[in-house]
N, C-alpha and C. Protein backbone atom coordinates (compact mmCIF):
# COMPACT_ATOMS: atom_id res chain seq x y z
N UNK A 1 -2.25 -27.94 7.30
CA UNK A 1 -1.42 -26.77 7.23
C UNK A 1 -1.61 -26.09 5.87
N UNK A 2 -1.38 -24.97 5.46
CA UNK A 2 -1.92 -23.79 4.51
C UNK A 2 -0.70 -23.83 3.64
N UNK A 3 0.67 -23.37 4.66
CA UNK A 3 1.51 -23.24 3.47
C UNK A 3 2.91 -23.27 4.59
N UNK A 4 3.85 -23.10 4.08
CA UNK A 4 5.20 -23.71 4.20
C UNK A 4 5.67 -23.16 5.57
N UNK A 5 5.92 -23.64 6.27
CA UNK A 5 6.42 -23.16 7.49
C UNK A 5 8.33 -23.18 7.81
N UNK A 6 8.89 -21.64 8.35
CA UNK A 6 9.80 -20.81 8.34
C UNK A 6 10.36 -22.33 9.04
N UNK A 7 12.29 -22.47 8.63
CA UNK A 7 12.66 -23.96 9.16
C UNK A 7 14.27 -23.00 8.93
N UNK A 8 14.80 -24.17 9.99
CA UNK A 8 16.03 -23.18 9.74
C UNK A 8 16.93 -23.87 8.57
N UNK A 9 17.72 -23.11 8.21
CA UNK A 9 18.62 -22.77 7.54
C UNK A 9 20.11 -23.02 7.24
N UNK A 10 20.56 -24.05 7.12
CA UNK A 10 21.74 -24.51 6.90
C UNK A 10 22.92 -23.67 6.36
N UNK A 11 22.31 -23.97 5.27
CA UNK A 11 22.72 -23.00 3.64
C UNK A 11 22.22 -21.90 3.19
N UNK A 12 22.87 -21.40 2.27
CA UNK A 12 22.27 -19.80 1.46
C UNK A 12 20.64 -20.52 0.75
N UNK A 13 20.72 -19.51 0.91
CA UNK A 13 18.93 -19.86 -0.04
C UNK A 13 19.42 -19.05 -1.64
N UNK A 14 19.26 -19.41 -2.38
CA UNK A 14 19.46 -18.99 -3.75
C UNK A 14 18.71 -18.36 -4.05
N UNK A 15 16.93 -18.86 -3.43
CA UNK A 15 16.10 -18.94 -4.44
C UNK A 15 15.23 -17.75 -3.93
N UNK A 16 15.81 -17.31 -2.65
CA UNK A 16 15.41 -15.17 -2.50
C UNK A 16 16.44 -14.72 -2.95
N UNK A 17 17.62 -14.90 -3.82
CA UNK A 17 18.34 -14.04 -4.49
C UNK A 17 18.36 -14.01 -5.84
N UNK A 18 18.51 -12.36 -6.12
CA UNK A 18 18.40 -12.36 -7.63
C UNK A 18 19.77 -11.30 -7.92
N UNK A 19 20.94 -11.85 -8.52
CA UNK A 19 21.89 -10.63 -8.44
C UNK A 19 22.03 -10.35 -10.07
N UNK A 20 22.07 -9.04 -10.79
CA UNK A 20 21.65 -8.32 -12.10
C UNK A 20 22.59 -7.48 -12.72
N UNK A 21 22.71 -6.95 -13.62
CA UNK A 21 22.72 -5.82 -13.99
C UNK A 21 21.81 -4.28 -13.69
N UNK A 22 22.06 -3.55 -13.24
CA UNK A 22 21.27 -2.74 -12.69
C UNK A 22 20.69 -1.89 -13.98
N UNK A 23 21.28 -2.02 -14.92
CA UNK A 23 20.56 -1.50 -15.99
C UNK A 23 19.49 -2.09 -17.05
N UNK A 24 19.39 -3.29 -16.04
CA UNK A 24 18.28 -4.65 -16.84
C UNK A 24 17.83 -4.71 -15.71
N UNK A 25 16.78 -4.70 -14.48
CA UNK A 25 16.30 -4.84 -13.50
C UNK A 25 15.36 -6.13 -13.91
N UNK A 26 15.55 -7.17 -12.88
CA UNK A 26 14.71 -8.51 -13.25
C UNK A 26 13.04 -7.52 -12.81
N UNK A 27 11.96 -9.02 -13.86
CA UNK A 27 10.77 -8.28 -13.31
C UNK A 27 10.33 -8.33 -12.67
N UNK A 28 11.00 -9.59 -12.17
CA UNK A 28 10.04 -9.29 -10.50
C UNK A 28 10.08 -7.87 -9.47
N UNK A 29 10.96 -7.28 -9.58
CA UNK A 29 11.10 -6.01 -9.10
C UNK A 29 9.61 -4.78 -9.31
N UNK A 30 9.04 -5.20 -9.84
CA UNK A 30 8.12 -4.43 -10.26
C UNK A 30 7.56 -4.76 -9.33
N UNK A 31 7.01 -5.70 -8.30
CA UNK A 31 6.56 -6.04 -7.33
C UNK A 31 6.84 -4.62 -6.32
N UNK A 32 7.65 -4.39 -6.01
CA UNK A 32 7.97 -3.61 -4.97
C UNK A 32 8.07 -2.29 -5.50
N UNK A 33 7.74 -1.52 -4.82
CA UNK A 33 7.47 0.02 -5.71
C UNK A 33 8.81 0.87 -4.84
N UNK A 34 9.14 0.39 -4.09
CA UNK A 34 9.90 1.38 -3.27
C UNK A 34 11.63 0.84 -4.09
N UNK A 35 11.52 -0.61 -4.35
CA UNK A 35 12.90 -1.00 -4.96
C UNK A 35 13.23 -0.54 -6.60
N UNK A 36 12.02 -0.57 -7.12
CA UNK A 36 11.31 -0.19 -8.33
C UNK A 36 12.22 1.32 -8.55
N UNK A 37 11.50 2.48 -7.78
CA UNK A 37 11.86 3.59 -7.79
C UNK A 37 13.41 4.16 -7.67
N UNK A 38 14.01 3.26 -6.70
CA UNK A 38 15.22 3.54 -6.70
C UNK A 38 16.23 3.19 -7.63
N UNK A 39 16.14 1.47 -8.24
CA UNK A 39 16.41 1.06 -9.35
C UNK A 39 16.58 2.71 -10.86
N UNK A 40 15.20 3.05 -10.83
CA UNK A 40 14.99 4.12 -11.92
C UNK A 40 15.94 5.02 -11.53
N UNK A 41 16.16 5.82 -10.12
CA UNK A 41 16.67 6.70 -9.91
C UNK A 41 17.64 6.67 -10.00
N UNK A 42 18.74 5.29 -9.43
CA UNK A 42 19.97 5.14 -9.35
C UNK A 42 20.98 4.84 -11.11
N UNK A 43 19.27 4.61 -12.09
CA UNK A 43 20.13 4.40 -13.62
C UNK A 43 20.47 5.94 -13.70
N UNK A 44 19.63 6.95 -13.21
CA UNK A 44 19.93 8.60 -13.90
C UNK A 44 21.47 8.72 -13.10
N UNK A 45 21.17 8.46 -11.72
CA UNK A 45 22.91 8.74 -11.45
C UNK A 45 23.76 8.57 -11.92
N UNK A 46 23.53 7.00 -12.80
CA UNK A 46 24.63 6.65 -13.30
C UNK A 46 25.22 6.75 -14.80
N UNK A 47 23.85 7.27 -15.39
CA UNK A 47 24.42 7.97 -16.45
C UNK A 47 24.64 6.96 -17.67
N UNK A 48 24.59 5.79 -17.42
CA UNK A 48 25.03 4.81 -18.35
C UNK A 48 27.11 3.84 -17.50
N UNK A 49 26.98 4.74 -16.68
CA UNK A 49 28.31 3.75 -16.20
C UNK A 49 28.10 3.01 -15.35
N UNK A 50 28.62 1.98 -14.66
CA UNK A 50 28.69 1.13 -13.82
C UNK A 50 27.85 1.19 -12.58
N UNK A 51 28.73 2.38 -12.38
CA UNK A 51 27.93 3.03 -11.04
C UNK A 51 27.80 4.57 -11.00
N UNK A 52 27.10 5.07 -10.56
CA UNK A 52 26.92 6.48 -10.07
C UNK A 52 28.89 6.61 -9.32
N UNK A 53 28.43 7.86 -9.17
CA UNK A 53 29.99 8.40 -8.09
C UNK A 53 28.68 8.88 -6.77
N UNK A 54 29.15 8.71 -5.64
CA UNK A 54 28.33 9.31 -4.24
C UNK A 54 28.31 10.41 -4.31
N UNK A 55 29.32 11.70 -5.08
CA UNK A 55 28.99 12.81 -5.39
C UNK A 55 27.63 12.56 -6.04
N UNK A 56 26.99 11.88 -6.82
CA UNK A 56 25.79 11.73 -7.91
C UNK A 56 24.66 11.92 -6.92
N UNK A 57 24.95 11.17 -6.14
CA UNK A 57 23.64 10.11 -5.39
C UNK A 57 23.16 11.69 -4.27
N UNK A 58 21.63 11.61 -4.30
CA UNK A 58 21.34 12.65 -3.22
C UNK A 58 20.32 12.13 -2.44
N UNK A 59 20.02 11.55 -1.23
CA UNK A 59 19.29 10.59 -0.53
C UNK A 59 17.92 12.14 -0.77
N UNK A 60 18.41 13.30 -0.33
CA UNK A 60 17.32 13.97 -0.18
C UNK A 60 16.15 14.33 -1.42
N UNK A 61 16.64 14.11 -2.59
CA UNK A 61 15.54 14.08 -3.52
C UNK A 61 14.77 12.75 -3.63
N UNK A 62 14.92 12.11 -2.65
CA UNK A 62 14.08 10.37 -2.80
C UNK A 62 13.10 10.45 -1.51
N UNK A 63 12.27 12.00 -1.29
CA UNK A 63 11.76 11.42 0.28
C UNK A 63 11.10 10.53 -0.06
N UNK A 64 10.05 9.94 -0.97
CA UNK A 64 9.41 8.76 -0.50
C UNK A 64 10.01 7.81 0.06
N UNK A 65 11.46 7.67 -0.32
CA UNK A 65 12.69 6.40 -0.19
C UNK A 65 13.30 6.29 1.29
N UNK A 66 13.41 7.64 1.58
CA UNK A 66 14.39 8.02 3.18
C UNK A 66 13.99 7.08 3.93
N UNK A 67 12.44 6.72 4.33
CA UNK A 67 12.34 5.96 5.89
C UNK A 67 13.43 4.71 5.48
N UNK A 68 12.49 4.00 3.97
CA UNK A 68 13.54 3.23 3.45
C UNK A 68 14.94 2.95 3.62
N UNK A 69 15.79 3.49 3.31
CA UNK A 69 16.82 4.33 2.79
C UNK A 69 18.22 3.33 3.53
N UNK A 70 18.71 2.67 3.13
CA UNK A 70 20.24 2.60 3.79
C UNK A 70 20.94 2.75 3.06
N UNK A 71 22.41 3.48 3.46
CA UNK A 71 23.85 3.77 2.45
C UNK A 71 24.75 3.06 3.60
N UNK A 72 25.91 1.83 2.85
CA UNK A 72 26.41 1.66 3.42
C UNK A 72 27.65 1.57 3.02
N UNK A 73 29.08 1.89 3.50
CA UNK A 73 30.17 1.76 3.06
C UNK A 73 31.39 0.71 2.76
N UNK A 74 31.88 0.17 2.12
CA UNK A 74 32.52 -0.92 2.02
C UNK A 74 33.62 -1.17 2.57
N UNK A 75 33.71 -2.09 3.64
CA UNK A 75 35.09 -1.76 4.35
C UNK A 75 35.53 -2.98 4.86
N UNK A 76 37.04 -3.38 4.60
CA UNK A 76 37.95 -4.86 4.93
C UNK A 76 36.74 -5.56 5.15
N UNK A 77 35.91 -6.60 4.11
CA UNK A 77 34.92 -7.78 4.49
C UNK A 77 33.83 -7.38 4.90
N UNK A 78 33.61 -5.95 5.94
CA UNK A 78 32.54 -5.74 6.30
C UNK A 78 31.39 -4.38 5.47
N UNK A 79 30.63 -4.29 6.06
CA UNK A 79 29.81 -3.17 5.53
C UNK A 79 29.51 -2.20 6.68
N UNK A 80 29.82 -1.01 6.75
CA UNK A 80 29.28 0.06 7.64
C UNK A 80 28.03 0.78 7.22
N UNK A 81 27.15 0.99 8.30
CA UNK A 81 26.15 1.99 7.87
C UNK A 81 26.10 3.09 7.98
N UNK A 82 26.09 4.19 7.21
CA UNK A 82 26.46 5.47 6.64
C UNK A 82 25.20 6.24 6.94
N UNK A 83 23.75 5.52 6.21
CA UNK A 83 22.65 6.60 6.79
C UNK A 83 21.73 5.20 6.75
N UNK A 84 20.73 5.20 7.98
CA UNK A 84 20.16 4.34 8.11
C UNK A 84 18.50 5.21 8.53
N UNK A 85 17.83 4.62 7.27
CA UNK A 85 16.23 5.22 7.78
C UNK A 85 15.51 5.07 8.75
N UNK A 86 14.32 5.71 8.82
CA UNK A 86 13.73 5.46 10.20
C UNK A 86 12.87 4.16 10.36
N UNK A 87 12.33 4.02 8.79
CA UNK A 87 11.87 2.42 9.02
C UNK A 87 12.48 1.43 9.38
N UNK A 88 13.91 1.26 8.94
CA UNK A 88 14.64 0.46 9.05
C UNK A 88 15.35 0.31 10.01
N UNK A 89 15.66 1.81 10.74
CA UNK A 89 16.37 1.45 12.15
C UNK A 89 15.25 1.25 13.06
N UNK A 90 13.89 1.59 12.66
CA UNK A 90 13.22 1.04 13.93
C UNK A 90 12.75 -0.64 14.30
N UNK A 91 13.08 -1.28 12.74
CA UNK A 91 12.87 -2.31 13.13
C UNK A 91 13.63 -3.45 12.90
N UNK A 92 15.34 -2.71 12.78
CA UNK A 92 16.54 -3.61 13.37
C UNK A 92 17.15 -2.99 14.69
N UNK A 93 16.89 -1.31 14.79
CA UNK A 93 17.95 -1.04 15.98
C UNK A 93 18.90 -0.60 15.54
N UNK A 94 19.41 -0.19 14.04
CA UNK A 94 20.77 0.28 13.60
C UNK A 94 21.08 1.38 14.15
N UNK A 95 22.12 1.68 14.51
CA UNK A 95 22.81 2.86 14.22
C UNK A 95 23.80 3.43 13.48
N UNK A 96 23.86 4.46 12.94
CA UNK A 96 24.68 4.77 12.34
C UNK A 96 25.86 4.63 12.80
N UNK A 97 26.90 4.08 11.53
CA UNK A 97 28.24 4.03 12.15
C UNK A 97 28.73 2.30 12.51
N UNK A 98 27.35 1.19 12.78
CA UNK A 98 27.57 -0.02 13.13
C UNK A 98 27.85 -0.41 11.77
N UNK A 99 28.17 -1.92 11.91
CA UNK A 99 28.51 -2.46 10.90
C UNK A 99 27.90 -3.56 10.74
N UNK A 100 27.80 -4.45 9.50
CA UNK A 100 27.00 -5.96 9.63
C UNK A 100 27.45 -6.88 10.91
N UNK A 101 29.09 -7.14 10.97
CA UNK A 101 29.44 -8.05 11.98
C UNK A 101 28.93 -7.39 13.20
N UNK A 102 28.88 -6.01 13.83
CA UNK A 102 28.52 -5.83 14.94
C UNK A 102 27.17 -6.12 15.21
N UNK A 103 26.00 -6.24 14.53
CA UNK A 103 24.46 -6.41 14.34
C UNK A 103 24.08 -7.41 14.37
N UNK A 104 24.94 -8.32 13.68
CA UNK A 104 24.75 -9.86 13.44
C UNK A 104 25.51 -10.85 14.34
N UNK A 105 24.90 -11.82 14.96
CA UNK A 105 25.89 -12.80 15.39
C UNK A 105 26.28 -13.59 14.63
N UNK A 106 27.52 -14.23 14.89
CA UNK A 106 28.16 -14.92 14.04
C UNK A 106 27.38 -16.12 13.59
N UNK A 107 27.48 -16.75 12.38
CA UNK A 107 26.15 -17.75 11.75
C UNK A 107 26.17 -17.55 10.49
N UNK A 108 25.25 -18.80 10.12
CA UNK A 108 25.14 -18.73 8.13
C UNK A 108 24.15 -17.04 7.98
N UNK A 109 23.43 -16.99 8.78
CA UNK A 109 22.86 -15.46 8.67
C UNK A 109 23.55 -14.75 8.04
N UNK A 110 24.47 -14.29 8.86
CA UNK A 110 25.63 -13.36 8.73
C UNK A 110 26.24 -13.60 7.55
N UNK A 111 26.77 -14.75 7.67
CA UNK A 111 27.29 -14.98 6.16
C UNK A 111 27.17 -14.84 4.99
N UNK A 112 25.48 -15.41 5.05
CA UNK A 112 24.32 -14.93 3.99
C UNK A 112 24.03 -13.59 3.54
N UNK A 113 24.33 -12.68 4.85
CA UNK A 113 23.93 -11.54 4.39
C UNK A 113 25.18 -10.79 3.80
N UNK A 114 26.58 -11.13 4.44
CA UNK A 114 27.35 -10.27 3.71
C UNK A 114 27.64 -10.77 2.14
N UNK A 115 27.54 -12.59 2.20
CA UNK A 115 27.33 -12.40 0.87
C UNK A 115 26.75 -11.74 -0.17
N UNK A 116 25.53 -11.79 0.27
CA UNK A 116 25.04 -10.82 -0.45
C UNK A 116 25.48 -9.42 -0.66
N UNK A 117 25.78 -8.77 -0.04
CA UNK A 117 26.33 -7.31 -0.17
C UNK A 117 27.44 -7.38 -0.55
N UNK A 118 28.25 -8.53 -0.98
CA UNK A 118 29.94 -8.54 -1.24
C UNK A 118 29.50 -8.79 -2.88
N UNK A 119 27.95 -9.57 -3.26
CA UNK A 119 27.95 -9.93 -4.26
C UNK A 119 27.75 -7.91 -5.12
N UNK A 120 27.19 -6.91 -4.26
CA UNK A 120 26.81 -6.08 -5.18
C UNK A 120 28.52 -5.35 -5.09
N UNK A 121 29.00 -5.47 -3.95
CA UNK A 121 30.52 -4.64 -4.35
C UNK A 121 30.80 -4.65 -5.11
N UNK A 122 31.80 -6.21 -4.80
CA UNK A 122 32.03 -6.62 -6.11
C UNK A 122 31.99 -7.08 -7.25
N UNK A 123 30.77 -7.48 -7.39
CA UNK A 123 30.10 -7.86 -9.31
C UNK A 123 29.97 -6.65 -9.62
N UNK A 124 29.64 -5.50 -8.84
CA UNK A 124 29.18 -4.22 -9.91
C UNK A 124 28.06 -4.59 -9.87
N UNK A 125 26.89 -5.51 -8.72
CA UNK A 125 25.66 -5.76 -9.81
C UNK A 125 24.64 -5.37 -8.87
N UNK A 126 23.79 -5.34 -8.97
CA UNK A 126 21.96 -4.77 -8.15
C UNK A 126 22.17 -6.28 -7.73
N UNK A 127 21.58 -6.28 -6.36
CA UNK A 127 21.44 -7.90 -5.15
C UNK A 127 19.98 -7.25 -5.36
N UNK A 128 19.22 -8.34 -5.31
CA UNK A 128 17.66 -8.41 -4.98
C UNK A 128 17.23 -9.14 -3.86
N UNK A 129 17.10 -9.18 -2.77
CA UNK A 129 16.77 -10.43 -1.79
C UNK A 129 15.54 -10.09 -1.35
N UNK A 130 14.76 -11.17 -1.25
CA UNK A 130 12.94 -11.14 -0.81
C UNK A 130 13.25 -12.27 0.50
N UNK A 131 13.00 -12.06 1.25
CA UNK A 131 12.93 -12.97 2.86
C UNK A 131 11.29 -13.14 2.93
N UNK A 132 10.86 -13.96 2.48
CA UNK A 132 9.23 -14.12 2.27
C UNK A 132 9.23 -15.71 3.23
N UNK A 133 7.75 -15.87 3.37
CA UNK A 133 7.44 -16.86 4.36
C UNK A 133 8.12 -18.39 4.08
N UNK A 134 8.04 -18.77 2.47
CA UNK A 134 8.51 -19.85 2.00
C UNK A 134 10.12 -19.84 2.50
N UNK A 135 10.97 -18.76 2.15
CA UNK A 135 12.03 -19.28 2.60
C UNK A 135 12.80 -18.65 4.15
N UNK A 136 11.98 -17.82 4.89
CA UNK A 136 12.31 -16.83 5.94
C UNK A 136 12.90 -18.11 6.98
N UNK A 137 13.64 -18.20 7.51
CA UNK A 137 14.55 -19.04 8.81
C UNK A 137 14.23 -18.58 9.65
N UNK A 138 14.50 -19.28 10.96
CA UNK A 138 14.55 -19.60 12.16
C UNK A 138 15.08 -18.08 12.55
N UNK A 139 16.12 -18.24 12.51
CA UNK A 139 17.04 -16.92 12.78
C UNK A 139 16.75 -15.75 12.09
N UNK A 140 15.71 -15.52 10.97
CA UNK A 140 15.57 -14.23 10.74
C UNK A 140 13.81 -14.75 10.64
N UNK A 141 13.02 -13.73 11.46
CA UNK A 141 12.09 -14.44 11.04
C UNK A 141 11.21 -12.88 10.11
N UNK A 142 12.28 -11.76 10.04
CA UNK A 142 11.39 -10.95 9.49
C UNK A 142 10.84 -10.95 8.02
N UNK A 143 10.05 -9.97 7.31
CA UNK A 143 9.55 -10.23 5.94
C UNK A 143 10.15 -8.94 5.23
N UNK A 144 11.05 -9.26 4.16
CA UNK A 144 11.36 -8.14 3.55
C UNK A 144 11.95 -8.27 2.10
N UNK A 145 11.73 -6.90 1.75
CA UNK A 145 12.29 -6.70 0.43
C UNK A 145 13.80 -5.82 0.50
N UNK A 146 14.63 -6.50 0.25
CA UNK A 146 15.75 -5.34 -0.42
C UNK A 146 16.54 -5.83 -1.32
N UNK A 147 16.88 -3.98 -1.56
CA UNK A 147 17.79 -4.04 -2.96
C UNK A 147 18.82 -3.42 -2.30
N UNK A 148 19.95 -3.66 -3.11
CA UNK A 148 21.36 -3.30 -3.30
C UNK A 148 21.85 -2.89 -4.42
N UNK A 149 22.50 -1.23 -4.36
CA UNK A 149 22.80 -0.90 -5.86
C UNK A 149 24.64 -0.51 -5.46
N UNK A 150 25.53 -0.67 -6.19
CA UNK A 150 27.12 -0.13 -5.89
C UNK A 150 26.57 1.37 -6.48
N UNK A 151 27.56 2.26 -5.76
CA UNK A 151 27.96 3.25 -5.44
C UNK A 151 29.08 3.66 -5.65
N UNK A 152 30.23 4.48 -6.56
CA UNK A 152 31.52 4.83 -6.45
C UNK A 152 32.43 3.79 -6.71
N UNK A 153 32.34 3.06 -8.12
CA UNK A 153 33.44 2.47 -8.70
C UNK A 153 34.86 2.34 -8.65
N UNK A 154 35.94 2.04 -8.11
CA UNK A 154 37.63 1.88 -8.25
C UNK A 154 37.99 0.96 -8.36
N UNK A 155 38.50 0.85 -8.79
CA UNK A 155 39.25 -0.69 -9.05
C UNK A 155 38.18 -2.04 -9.19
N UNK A 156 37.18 -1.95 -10.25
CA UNK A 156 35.81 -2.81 -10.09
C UNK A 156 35.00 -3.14 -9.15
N UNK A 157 35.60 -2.42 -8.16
CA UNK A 157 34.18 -3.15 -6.73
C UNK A 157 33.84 -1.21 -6.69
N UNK A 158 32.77 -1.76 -5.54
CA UNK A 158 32.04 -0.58 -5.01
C UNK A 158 32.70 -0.18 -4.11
N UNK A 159 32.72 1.23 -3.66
CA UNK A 159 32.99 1.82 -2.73
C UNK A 159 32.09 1.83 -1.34
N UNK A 160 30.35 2.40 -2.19
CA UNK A 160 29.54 2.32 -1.04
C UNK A 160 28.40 1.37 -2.16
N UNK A 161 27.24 1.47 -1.25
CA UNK A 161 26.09 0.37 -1.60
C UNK A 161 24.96 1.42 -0.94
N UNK A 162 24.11 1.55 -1.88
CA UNK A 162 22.74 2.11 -1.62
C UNK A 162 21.52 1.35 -1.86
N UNK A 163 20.57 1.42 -0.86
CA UNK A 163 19.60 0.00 -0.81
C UNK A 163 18.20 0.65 -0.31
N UNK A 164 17.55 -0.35 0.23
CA UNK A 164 16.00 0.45 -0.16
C UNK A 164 15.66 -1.09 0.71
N UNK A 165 14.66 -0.86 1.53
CA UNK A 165 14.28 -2.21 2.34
C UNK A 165 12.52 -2.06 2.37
N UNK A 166 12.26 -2.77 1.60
CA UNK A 166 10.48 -2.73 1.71
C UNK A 166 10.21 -4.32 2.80
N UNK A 167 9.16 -3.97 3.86
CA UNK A 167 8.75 -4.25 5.03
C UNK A 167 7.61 -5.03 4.57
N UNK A 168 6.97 -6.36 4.81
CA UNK A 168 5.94 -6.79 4.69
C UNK A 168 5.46 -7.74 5.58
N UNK A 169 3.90 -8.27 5.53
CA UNK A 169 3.69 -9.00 6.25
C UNK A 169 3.58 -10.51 6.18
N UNK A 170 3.28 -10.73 4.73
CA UNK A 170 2.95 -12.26 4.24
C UNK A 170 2.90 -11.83 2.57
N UNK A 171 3.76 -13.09 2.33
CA UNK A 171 3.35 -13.15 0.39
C UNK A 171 2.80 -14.39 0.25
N UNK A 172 2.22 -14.52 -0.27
CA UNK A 172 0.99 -15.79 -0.98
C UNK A 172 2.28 -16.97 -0.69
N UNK A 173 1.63 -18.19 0.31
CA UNK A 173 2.67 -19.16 0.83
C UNK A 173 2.72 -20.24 -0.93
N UNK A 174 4.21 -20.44 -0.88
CA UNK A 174 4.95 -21.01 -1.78
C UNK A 174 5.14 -20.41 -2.94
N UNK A 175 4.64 -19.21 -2.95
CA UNK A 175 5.29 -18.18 -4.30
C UNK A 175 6.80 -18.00 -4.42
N UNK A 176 7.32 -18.72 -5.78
CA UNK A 176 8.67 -18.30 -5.64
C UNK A 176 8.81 -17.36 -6.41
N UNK A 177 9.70 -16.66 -6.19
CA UNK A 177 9.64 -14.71 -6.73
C UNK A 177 10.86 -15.13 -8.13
N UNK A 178 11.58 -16.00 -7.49
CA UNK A 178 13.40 -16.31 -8.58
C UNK A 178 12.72 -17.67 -9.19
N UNK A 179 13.09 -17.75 -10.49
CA UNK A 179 13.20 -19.37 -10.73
C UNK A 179 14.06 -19.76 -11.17
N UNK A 180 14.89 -18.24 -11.25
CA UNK A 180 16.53 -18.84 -11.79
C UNK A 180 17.19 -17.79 -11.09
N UNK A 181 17.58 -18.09 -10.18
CA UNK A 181 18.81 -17.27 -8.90
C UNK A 181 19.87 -17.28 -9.72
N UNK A 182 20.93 -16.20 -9.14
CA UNK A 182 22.27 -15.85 -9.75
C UNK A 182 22.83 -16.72 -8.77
């Protein structure tokens, strides 16, 4: 055998997450040009504060980003999707308006994933997650890059979450991207 084969998943995987300061972007990010770009774009929104305000944020000056592109809103535990790209809804099925629990069946998946998005609410911080071959599960078997940036600050969490999903096919088997997960 070549290299690590997809196994399921008990637990969170740490070691595709990287959660930051969005104004220090880890380097592995440089890897991905589409997370890269938005990272840059989303520091001008923000001016030096926490977060941008969604008044800031304009999906339409990012076309390279749009197919990319999800905005999602923060709501009791869950996350709604607000604008969902064409890359991305073509290869989950989103629609606008669903939410994580409706998309997801119930499972550490699910769990996993809103953790993650609860981690950018509320830390205030950029989520980095890479789903690459070394650690991709049973239950998700796709390959991807995304980021998570907060959106519209109150009371220390986010309001909304703007993200960027880069699509791939294979990363060099047993490359770990984190060697120190948040």
């Amino acid at each position: 055998m070549t290299g690590p084969i997809r196994r399921p998943q008990p637990t969170f995987r740490p070691e595709r997450l990287a959660a930051f300061d969005p104004a220090s972007p880890p380097a592995a990010l440089a890897a991905f040009p589409l997370a890269s770009r938005l990272v840059e774009v989303w520091q001008g929104w923000a001016g030096g504060r926490k977060a941008p305000e969604w008044s800031d944020v304009d999906p339409l000056a990012m076309p390279a980003l749009l197919a990319n592109l999800i905005v999602l809103d923060v709501c009791d535990g869950d996350f709604r999707f607000r604008l969902v790209g064409e890359a991305v809804k073509a290869r989950y099925r989103i629609r606008k308006g669903s939410t994580l629990r409706e998309l997801m069946p119930a499972g550490p998946a699910l769990d996993e994933t809103l953790y993650e998005h609860r981690r950018c609410a509320e830390d205030l911080a950029g989520v980095f997650v890479v789903n690459s071959v070394g650690v991709a599960g049973l239950d998700d078997l796709n390959l991807y890059a995304r980021l998570l940036l907060p959106v519209g600050a109150e009371d220390g969490r986010a309001r909304l979450i703007v993200g960027v999903m880069e699509f791939f096919s294979d990363r060099p088997a047993g490359q770990a991207l984190f060697t120190n997960p948040s």
